[in-house]
Protein backbone atom coordinates (compact mmCIF):
# COMPACT_ATOMS: atom_id res chain seq x y z
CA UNK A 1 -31.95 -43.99 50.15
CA UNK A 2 -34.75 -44.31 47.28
CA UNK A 3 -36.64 -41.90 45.89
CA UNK A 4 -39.75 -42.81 47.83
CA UNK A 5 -37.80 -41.95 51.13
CA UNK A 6 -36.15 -38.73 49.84
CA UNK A 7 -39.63 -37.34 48.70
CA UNK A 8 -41.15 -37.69 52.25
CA UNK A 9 -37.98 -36.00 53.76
CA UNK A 10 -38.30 -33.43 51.28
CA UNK A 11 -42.49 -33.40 52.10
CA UNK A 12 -41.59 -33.07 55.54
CA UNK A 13 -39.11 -30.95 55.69
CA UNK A 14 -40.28 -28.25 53.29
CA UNK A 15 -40.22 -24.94 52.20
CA UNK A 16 -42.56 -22.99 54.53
CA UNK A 17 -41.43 -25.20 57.17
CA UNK A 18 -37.76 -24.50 57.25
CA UNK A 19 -38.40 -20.59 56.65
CA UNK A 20 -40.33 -20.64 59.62
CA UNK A 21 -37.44 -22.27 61.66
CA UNK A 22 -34.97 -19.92 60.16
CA UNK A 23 -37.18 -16.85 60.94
CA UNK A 24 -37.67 -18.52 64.44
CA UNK A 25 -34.02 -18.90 65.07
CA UNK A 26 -32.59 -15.64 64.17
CA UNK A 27 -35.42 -13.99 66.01
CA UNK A 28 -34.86 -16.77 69.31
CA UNK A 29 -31.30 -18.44 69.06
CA UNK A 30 -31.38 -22.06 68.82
CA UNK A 31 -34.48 -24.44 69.65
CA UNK A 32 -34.21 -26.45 72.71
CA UNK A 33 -32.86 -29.92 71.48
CA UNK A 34 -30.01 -27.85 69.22
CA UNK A 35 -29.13 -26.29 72.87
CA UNK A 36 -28.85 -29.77 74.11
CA UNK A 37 -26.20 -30.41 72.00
CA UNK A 38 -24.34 -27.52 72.27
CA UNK A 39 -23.86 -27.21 75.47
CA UNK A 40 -21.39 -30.88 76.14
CA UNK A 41 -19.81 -29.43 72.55
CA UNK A 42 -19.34 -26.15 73.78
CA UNK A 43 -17.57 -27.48 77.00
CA UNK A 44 -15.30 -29.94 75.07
CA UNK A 45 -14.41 -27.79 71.63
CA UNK A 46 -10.79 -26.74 71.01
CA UNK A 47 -9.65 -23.73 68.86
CA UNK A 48 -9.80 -24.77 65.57
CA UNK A 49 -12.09 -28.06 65.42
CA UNK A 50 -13.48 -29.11 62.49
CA UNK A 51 -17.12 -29.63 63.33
CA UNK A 52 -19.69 -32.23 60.35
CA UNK A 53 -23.20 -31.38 61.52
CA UNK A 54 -25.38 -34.51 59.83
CA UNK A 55 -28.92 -33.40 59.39
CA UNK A 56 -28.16 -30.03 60.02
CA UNK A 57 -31.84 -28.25 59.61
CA UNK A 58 -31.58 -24.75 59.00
CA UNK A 59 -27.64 -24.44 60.37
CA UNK A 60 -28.43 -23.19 63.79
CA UNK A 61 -25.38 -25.51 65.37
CA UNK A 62 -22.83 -24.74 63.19
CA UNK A 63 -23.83 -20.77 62.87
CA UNK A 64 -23.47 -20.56 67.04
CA UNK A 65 -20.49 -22.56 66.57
CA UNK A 66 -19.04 -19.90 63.81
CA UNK A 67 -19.26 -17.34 66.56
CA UNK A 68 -16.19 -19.41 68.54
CA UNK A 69 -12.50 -19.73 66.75
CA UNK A 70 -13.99 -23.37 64.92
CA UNK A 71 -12.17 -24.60 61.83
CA UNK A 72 -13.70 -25.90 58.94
CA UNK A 73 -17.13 -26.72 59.39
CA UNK A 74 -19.30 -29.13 57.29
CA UNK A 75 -23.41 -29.37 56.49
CA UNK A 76 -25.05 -31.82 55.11
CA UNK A 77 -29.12 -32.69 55.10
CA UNK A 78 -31.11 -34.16 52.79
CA UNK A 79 -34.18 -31.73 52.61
CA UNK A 80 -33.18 -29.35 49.60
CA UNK A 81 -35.52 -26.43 51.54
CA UNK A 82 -33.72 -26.59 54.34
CA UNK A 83 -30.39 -26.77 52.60
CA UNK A 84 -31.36 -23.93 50.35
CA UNK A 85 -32.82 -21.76 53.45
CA UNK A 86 -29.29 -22.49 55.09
CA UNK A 87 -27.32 -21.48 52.20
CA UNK A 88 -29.09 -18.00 51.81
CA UNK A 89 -28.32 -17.13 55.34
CA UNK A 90 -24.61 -18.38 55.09
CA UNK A 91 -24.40 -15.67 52.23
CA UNK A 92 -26.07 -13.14 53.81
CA UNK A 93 -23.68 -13.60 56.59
CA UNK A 94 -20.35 -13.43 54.70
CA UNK A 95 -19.99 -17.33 55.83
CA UNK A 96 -19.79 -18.88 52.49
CA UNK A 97 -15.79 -19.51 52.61
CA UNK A 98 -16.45 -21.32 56.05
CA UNK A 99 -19.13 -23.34 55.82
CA UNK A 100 -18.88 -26.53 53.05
CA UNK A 101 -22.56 -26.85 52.27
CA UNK A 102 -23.83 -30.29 51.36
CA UNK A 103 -27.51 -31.16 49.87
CA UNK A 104 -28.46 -35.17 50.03
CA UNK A 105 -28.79 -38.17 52.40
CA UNK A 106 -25.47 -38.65 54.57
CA UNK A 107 -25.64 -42.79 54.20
CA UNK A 108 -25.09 -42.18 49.89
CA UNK A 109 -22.62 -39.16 49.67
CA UNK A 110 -20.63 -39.11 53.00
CA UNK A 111 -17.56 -39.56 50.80
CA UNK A 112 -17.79 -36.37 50.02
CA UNK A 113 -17.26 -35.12 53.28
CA UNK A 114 -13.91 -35.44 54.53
CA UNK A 115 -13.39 -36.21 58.26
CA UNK A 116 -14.06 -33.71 61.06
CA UNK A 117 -12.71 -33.34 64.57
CA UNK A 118 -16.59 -33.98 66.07
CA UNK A 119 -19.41 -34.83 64.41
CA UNK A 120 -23.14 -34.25 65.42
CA UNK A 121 -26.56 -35.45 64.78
CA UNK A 122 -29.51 -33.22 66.15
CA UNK A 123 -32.67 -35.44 66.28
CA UNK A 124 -31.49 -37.27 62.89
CA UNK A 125 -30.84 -40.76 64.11
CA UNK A 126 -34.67 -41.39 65.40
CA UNK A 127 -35.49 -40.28 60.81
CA UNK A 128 -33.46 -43.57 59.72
CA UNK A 129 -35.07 -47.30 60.59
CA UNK A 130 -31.47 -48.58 59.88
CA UNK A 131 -29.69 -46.82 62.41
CA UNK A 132 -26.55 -48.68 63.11
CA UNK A 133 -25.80 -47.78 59.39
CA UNK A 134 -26.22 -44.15 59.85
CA UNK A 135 -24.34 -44.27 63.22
CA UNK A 136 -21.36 -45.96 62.04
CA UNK A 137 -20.55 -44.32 58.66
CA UNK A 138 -21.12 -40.68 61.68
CA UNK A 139 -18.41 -42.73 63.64
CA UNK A 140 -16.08 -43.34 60.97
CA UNK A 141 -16.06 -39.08 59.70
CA UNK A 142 -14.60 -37.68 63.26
CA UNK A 143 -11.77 -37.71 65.13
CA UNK A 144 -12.11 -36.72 68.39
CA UNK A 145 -16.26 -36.57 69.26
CA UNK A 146 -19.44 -37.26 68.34
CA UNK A 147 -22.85 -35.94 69.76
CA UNK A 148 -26.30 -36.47 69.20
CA UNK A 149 -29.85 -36.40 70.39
CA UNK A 150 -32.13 -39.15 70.23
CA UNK A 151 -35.71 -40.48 71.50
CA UNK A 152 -35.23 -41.62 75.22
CA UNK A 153 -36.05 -45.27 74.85
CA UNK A 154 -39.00 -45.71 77.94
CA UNK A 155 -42.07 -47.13 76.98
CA UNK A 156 -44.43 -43.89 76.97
CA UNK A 157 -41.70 -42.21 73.93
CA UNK A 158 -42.85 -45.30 72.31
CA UNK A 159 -46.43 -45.66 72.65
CA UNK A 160 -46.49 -41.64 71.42
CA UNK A 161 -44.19 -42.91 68.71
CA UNK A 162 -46.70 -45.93 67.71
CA UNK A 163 -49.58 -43.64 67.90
CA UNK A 164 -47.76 -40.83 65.59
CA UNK A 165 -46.68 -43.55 63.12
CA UNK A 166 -50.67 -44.72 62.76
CA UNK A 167 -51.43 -41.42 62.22
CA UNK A 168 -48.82 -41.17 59.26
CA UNK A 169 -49.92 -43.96 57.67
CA UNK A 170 -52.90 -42.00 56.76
CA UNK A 171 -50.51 -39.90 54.68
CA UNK A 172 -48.47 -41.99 52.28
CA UNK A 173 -45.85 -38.65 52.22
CA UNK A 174 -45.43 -38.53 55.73
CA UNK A 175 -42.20 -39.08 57.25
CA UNK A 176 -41.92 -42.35 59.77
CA UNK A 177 -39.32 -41.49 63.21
CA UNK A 178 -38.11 -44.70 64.96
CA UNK A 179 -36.75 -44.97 68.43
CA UNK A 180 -33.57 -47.05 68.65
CA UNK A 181 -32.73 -49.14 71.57
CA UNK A 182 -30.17 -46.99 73.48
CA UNK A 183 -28.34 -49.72 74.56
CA UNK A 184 -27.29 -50.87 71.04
CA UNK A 185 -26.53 -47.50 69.74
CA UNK A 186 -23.89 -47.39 72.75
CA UNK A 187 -22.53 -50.78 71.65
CA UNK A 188 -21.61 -49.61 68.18
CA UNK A 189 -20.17 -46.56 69.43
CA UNK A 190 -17.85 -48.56 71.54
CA UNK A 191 -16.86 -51.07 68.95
CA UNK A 192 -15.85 -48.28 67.13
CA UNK A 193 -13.63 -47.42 69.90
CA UNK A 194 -15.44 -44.56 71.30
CA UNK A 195 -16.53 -43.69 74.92
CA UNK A 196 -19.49 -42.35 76.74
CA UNK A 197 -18.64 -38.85 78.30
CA UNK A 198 -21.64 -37.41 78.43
CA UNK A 199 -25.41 -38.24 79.11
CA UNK A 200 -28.35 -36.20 80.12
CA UNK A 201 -31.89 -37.01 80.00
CA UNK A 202 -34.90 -34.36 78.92
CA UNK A 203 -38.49 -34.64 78.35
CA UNK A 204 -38.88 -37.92 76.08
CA UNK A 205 -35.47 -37.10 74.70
CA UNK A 206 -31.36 -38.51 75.08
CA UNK A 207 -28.48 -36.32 74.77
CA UNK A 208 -25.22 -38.46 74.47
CA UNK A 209 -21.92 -36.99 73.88
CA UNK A 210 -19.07 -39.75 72.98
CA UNK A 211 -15.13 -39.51 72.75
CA UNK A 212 -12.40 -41.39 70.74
CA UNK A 213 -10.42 -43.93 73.21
């Protein structure tokens, strides 16, 4: 991803912002679209699953998930705040030998990441215009699962989306969210030899849980 891209993740995603989240987490537990997720993982995760968390904010997922007998787990996100923030509580929490810690964008350095028994994307797919991109190279890094959480794709998600994006063109260093046709993402996921085993619907938002054939 260019530089141009990287410094509105990076605008968007700062600091103050992910201290707040972190503060907001360890005071709450996990924000509502990061319970989403879990809950399908929880039900399906085995003793010892490696778990890749793409886009993983301030580490919420894959901290819950440390309380459970996981294997290795793997971050990676491209805001260097949020990775940073993450990183302090991973040390404060005696997690350091458990958690591989990534900074960057996932589409440039996912060969640095080995592959994972499920992989999940909280709200990261909707941050990348070239989805299918994204989704596959996710795809191609587990072995049993992947999850994520996505815009629902009905027209008022989009006409908030349109209006939001306006709004962000006023400010050059604003980051632009998509929302993907759901039907395609499904289509890559199965040409990849994957199947839909979970699906539930929230306010404006997809939850989509998919297993290796």
């Amino acid at each position: 991803m260019n530089t141009c891209c990287n410094t509105q993740y990076n605008h968007t995603f700062g600091m103050r912002k992910a201290q707040k989240e972190m503060e907001r987490y360890l005071k709450r537990g996990p924000k509502k679209s990061t319970r989403w997720l879990l809950e399908p993982v929880l039900e399906r995760v085995n003793e010892g699953d490696s778990v890749l968390d793409i886009g993983g904010g301030v580490g919420a997922l894959l901290l819950e998930l440390q309380k459970l007998s996981i294997g290795d787990s793997y971050y990676m996100d491209i805001s260097e705040s949020y990775t940073a923030v993450f990183l302090q509580e991973v040390c404060e929490k005696s997690l350091k030998h458990k958690i591989n810690i990534h900074a960057g964008d996932f589409t440039e350095k996912h060969h640095l990441i080995p592959q994972a028994d499920i992989v999940t994307l909280d709200k990261v797919l909707c941050c990348y215009q070239d989805f299918n991109h994204l989704l596959t190279l996710s795809l191609h890094k587990t072995r049993k699962m992947l999850a994520y959480t996505v815009p629902d794709n009905v027209w008022w998600v989009h006409s908030i989306n349109r209006l939001q994006t306006s709004l962000k063109g006023l400010f050059t260093r604003q980051l632009v969210t998509y929302v993907h046709p759901i039907d395609k993402m499904e289509a890559v996921a199965v040409a990849q030899g994957f199947h839909k085993v979970f699906q539930k619907k929230h306010t404006g938002w997809l939850t989509v849980v998919y297993c290796k054939d």
